[in-house]
C-alpha atoms as a PDB file:
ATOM      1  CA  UNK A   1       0.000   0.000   0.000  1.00  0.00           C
ATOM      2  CA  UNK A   2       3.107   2.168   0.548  1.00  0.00           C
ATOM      3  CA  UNK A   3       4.440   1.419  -3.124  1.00  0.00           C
ATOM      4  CA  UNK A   4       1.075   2.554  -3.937  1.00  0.00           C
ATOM      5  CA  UNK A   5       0.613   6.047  -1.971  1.00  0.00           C
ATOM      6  CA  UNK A   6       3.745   6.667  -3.005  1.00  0.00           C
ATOM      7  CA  UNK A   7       3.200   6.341  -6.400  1.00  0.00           C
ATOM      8  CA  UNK A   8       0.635   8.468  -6.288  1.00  0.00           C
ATOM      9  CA  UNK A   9       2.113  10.944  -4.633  1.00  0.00           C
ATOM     10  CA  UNK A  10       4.890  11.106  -7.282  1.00  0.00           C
ATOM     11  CA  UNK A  11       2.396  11.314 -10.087  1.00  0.00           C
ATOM     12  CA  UNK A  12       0.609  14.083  -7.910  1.00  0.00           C
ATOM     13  CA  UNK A  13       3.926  16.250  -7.606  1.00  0.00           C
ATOM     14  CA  UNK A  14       4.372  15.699 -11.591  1.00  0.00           C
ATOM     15  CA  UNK A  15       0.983  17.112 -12.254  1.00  0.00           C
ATOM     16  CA  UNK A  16       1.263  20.046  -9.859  1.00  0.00           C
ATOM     17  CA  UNK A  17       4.742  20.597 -11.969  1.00  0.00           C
ATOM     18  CA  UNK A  18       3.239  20.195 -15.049  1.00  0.00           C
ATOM     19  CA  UNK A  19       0.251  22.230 -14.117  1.00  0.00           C
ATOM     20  CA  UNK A  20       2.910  25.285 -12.780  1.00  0.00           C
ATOM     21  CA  UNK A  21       4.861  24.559 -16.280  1.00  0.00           C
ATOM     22  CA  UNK A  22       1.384  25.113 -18.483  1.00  0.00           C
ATOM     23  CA  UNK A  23       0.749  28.373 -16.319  1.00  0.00           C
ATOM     24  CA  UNK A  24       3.969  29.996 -16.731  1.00  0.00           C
ATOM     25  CA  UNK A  25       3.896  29.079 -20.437  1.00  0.00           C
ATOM     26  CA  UNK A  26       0.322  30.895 -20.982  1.00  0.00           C
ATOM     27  CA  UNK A  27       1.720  33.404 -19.094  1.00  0.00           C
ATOM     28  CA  UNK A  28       4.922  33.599 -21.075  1.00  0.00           C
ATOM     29  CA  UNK A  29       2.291  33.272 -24.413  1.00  0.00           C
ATOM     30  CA  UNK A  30       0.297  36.419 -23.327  1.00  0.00           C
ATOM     31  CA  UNK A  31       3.327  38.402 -23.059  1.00  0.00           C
ATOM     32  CA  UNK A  32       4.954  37.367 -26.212  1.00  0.00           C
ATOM     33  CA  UNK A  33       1.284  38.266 -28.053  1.00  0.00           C
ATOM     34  CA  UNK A  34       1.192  41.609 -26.263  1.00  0.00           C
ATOM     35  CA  UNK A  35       5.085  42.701 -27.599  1.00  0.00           C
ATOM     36  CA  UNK A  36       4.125  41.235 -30.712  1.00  0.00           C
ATOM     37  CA  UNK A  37       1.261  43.698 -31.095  1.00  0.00           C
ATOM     38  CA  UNK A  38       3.676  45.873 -30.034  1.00  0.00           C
ATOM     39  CA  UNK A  39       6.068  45.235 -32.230  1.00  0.00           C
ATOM     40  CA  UNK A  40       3.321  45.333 -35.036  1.00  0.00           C
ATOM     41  CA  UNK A  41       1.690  48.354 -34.295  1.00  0.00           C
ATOM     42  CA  UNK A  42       5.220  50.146 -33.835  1.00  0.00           C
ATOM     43  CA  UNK A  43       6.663  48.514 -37.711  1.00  0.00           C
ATOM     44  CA  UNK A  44       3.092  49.678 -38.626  1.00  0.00           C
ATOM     45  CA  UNK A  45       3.802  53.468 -37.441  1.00  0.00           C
ATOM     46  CA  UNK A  46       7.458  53.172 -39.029  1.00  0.00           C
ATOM     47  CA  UNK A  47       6.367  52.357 -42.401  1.00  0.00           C
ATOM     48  CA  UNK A  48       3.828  55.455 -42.272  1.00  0.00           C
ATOM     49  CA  UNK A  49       6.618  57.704 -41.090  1.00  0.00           C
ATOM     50  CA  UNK A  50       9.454  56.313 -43.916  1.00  0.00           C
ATOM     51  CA  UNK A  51       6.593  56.933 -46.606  1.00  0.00           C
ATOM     52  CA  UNK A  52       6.189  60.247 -45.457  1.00  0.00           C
ATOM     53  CA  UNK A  53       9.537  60.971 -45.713  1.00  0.00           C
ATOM     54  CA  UNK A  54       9.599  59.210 -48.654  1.00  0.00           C
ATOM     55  CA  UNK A  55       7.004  61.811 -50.107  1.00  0.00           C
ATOM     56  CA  UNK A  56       9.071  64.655 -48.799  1.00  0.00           C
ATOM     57  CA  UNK A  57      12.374  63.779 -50.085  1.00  0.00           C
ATOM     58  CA  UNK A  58      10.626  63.443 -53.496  1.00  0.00           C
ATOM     59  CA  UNK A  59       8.782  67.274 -52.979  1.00  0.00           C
ATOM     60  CA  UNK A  60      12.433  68.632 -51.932  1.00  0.00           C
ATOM     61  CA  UNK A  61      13.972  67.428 -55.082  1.00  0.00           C
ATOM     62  CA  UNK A  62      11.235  68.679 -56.957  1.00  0.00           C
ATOM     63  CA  UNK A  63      11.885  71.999 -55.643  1.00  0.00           C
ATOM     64  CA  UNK A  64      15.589  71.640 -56.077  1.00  0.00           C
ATOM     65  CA  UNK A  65      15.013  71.384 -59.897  1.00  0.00           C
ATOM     66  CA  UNK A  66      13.050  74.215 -59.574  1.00  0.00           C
ATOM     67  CA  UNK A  67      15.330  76.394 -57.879  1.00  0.00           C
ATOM     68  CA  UNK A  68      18.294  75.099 -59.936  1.00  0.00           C
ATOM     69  CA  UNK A  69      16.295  75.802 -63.355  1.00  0.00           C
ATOM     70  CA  UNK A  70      15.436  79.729 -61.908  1.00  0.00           C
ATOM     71  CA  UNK A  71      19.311  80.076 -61.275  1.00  0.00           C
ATOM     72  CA  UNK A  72      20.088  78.410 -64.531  1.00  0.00           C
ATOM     73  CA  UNK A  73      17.907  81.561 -66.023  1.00  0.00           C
ATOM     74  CA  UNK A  74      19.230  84.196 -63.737  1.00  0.00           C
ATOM     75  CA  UNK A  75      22.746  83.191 -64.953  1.00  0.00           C
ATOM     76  CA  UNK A  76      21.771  83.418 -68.477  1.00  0.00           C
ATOM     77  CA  UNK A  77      20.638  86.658 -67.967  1.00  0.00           C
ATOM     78  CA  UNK A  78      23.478  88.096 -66.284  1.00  0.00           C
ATOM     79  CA  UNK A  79      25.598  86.277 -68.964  1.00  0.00           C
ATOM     80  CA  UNK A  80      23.663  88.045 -71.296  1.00  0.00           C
ATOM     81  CA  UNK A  81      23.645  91.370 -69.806  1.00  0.00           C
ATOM     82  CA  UNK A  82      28.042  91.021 -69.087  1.00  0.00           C
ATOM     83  CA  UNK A  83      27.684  90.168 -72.954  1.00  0.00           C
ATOM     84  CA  UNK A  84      25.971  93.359 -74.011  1.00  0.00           C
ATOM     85  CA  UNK A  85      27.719  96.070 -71.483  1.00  0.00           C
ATOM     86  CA  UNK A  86      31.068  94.201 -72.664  1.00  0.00           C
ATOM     87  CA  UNK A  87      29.886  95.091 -76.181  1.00  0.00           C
ATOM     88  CA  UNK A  88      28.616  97.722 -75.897  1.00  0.00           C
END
């Protein structure tokens, strides 16, 4: 009857680990979902900011060109006026 109690004891003790070893695992489960959503939401809010840059960086160079091409005609003109005081 010893061998017996015994036994059963044991196997209690194994359940009560396995039991602890399930809880800490959910546990461990419900954290790993939470910094996943985490980790989603923040990529999420990463991609939104490097496609607004993204849109910037495209509006700047736009504006470079533009800027460049007004210079471009401001030099020609001041070529052209050097040009015509020179020959003149």
């Amino acid at each position: 009857m010893t061998d017996f109690y015994d036994s059963f004891q044991a196997l209690e003790e194994k359940l009560v680990k396995a039991t602890e070893i399930f809880k800490r695992s959910q546990e461990e489960k419900r954290k790993l979902l939470k910094e996943l959503a985490e980790l989603r939401t923040e990529s999420k809010e990463r991609a939104q900011r490097l496609e607004a840059l993204e849109r910037e960086v495209q509006v700047l160079r736009r504006e470079r060109e533009d800027v460049r091409g007004r210079v471009e005609k401001i030099l020609q003109q001041i070529d052209v006026l050097t040009k015509a005081d020179a020959g003149g």
